[in-house]
Protein backbone atom coordinates (compact mmCIF):
# COMPACT_ATOMS: atom_id res chain seq x y z
CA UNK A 1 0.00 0.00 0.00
CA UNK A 2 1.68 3.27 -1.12
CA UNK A 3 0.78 5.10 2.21
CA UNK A 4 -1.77 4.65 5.27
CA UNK A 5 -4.73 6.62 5.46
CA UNK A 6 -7.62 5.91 7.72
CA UNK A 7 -11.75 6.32 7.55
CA UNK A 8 -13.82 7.03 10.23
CA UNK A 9 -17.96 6.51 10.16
CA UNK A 10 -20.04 7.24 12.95
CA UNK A 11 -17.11 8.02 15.63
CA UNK A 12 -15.49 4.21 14.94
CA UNK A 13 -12.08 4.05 13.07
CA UNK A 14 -12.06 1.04 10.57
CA UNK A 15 -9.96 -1.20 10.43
CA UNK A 16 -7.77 -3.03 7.57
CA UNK A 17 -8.74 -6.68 7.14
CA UNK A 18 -11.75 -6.23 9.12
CA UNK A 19 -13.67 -3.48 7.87
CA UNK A 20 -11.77 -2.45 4.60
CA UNK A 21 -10.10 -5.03 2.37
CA UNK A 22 -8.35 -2.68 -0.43
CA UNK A 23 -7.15 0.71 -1.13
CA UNK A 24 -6.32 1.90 -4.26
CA UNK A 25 -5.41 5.84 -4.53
CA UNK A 26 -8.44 7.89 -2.79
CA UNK A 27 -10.69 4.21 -3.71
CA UNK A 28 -11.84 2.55 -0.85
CA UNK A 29 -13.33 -1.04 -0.90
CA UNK A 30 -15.76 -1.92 2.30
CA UNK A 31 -16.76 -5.14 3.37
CA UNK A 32 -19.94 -3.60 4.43
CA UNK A 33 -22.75 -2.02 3.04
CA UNK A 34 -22.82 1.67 2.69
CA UNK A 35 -24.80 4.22 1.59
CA UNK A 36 -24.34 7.28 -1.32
CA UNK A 37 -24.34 10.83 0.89
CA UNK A 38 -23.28 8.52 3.99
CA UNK A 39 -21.13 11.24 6.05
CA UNK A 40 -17.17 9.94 6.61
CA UNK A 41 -14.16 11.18 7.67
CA UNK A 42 -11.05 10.52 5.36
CA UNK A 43 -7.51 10.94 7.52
CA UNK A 44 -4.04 10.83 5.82
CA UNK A 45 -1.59 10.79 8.68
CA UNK A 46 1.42 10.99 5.89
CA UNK A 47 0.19 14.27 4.89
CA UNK A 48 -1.33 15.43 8.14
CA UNK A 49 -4.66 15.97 5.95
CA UNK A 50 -8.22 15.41 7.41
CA UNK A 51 -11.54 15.95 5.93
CA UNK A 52 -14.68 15.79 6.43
CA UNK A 53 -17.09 14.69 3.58
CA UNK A 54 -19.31 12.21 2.22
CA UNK A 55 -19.13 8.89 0.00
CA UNK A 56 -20.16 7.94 -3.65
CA UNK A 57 -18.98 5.67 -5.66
CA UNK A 58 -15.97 5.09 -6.98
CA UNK A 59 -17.28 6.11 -10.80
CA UNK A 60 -19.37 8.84 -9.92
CA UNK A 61 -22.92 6.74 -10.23
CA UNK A 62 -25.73 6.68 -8.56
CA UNK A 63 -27.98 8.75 -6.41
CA UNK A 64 -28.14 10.14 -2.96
CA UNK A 65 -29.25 7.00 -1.01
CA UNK A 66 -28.62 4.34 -3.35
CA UNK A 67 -26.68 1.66 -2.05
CA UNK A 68 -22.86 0.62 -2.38
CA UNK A 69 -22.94 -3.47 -1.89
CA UNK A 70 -19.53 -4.54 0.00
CA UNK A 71 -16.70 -5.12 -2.03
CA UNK A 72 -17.61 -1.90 -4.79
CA UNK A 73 -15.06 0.68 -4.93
CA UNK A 74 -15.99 4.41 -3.72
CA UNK A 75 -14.31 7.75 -2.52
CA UNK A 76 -15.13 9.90 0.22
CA UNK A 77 -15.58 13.62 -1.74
CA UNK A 78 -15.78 16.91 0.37
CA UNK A 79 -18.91 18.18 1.36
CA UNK A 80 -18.13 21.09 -1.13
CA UNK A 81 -17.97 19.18 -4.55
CA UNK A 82 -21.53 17.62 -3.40
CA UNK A 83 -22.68 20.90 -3.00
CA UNK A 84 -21.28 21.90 -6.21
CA UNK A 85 -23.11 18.78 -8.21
CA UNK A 86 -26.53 19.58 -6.27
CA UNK A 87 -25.99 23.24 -7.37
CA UNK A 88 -25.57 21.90 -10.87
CA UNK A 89 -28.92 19.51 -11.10
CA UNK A 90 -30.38 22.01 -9.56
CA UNK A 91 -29.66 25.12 -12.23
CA UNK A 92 -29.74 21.97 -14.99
CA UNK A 93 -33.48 21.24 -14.34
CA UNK A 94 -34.69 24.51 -14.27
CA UNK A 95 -33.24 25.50 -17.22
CA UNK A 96 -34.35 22.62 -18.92
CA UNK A 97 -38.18 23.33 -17.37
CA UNK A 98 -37.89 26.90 -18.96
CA UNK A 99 -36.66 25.09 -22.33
CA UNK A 100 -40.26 23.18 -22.12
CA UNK A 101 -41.52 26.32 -21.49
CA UNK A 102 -40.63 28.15 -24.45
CA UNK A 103 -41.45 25.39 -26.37
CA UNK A 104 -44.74 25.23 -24.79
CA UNK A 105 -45.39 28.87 -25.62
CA UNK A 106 -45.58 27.63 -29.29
CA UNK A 107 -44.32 29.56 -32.35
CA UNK A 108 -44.94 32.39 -34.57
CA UNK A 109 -45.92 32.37 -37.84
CA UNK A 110 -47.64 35.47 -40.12
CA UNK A 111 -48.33 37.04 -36.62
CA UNK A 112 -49.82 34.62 -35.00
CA UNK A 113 -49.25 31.73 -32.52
CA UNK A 114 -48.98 28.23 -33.44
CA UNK A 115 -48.91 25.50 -30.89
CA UNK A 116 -45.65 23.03 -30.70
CA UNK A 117 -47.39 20.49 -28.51
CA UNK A 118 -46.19 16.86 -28.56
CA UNK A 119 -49.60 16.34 -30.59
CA UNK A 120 -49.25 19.41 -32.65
CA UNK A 121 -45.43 18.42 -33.53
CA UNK A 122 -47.05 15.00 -34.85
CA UNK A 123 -49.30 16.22 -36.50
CA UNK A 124 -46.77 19.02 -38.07
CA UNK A 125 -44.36 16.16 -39.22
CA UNK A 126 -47.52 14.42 -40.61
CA UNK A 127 -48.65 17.09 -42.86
CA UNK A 128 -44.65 17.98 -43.80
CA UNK A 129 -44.03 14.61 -44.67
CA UNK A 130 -47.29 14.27 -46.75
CA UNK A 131 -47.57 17.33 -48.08
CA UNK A 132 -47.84 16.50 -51.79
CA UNK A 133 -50.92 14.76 -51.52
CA UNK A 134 -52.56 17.36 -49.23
CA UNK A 135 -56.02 19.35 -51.08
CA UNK A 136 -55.35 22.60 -50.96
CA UNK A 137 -55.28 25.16 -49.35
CA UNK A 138 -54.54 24.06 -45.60
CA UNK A 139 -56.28 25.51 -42.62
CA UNK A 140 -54.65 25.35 -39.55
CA UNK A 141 -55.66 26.49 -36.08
CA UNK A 142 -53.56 28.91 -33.88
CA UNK A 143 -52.34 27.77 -31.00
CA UNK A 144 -55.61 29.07 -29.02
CA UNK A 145 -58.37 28.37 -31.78
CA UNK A 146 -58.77 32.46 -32.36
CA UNK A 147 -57.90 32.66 -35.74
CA UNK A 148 -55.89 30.39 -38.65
CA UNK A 149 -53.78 30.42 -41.51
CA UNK A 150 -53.80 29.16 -45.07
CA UNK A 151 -51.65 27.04 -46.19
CA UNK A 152 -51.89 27.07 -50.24
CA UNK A 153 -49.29 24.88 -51.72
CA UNK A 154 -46.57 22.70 -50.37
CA UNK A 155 -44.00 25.22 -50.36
CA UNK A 156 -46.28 27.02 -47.95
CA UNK A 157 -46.56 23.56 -45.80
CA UNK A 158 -42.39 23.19 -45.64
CA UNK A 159 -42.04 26.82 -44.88
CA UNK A 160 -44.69 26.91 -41.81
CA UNK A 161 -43.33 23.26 -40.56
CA UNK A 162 -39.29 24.58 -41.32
CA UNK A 163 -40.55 27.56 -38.62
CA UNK A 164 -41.77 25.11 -36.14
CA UNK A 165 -38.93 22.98 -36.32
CA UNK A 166 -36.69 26.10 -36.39
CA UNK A 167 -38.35 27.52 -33.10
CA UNK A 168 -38.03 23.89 -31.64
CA UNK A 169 -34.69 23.96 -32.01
CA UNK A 170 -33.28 27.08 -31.17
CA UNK A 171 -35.09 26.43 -27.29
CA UNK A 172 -33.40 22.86 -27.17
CA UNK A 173 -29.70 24.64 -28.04
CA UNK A 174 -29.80 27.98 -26.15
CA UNK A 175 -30.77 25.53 -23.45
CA UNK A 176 -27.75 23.03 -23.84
CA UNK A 177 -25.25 26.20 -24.15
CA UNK A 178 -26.37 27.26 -20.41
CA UNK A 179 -25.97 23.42 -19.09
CA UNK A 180 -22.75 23.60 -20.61
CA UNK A 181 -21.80 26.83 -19.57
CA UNK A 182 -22.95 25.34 -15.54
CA UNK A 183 -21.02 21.81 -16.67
CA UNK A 184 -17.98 24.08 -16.99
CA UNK A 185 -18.40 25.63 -13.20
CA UNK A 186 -15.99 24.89 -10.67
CA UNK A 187 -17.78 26.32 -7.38
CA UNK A 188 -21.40 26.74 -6.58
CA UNK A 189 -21.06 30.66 -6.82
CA UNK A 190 -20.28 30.12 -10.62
CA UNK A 191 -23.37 28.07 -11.13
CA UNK A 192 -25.43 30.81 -9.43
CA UNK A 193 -24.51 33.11 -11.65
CA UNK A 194 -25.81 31.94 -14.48
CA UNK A 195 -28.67 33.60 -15.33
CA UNK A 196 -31.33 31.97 -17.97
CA UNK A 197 -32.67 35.14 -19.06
CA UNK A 198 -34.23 33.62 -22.47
């Protein structure tokens, strides 16, 4: 073993052989059950270094709570990088609930509203794909049955589903350049300053 280094859990000091079987680098293998979140205490005497902080599995899997079955490698991480990922699953899914938003809010086409529903996004690709043996024109409903447009010819039909799909996707990548930009974060005060301001 390239140098001793101890873990504590609950106030008990575990021992090699009995409690912990391997060590490999900041991996520790348990012959016990733990749990993901489970506060330890990791102490290098080598380096004089002590922390406080909390376990997950070795590859990063898993959620708060899950189980680690004896013998699976983990890591005690500081209390501050599990901040840091909560911070970031946190910002994550609400900028992904303002993406559905957006999307929700529909799109606009010759001044008026169109709805980009699940159903209505269907129904879109239906007439888009089809839209050769459409009858002409097309009457579709705005997205709160107020008014509609006509579609005349299939050019018509491409351009108003090409402005759907347009809308769709400038949400869905706006969206993935802010969970990138918190991806990229190294501390929780980063993450909380990103603002989704779409």
């Amino acid at each position: 073993m390239a140098r001793k280094k101890f873990l504590i859990i609950a106030g008990k000091m575990l021992d090699q052989g009995k409690h912990w079987t391997a060590l490999s680098g900041s991996r520790w293998t348990l012959t016990f059950r733990v749990l993901i979140g489970q506060p330890m205490t990791e102490f290098d005497p080598r380096r004089a270094k002590k922390f406080d902080g909390f376990v997950e599995r070795a590859d990063g899997t898993g959620a708060t709570g899950d189980a680690i079955e004896p013998g699976t490698p983990f890591r005690v991480v500081a209390a501050a990088s599990l901040e840091l990922e909560d911070a970031k699953a946190e910002k994550i899914r609400l900028i992904d609930a303002r993406t559905d938003e957006l999307i929700d809010d529909g799109f606009e086409y010759e001044e008026q509203m169109f709805s980009l529903s699940e159903q209505a996004q269907l129904k879109l690709l239906g007439a888009f794909s089809g839209a050769a043996m459409l009858p002409y024109p097309v009457e579709w409903n705005n997205i709160d049955d107020t008014g509609t447009v006509m579609l005349v010819d299939v050019a018509e039909v491409q351009a108003f589903y090409g402005t759907a799909m347009a809308t769709v996707e400038h949400h869905l990548a706006t969206g993935t350049a802010l969970k990138n930009a918190v991806n990229a974060c190294t501390n929780v005060a980063q993450v909380a300053a990103i603002i989704d301001n779409r």
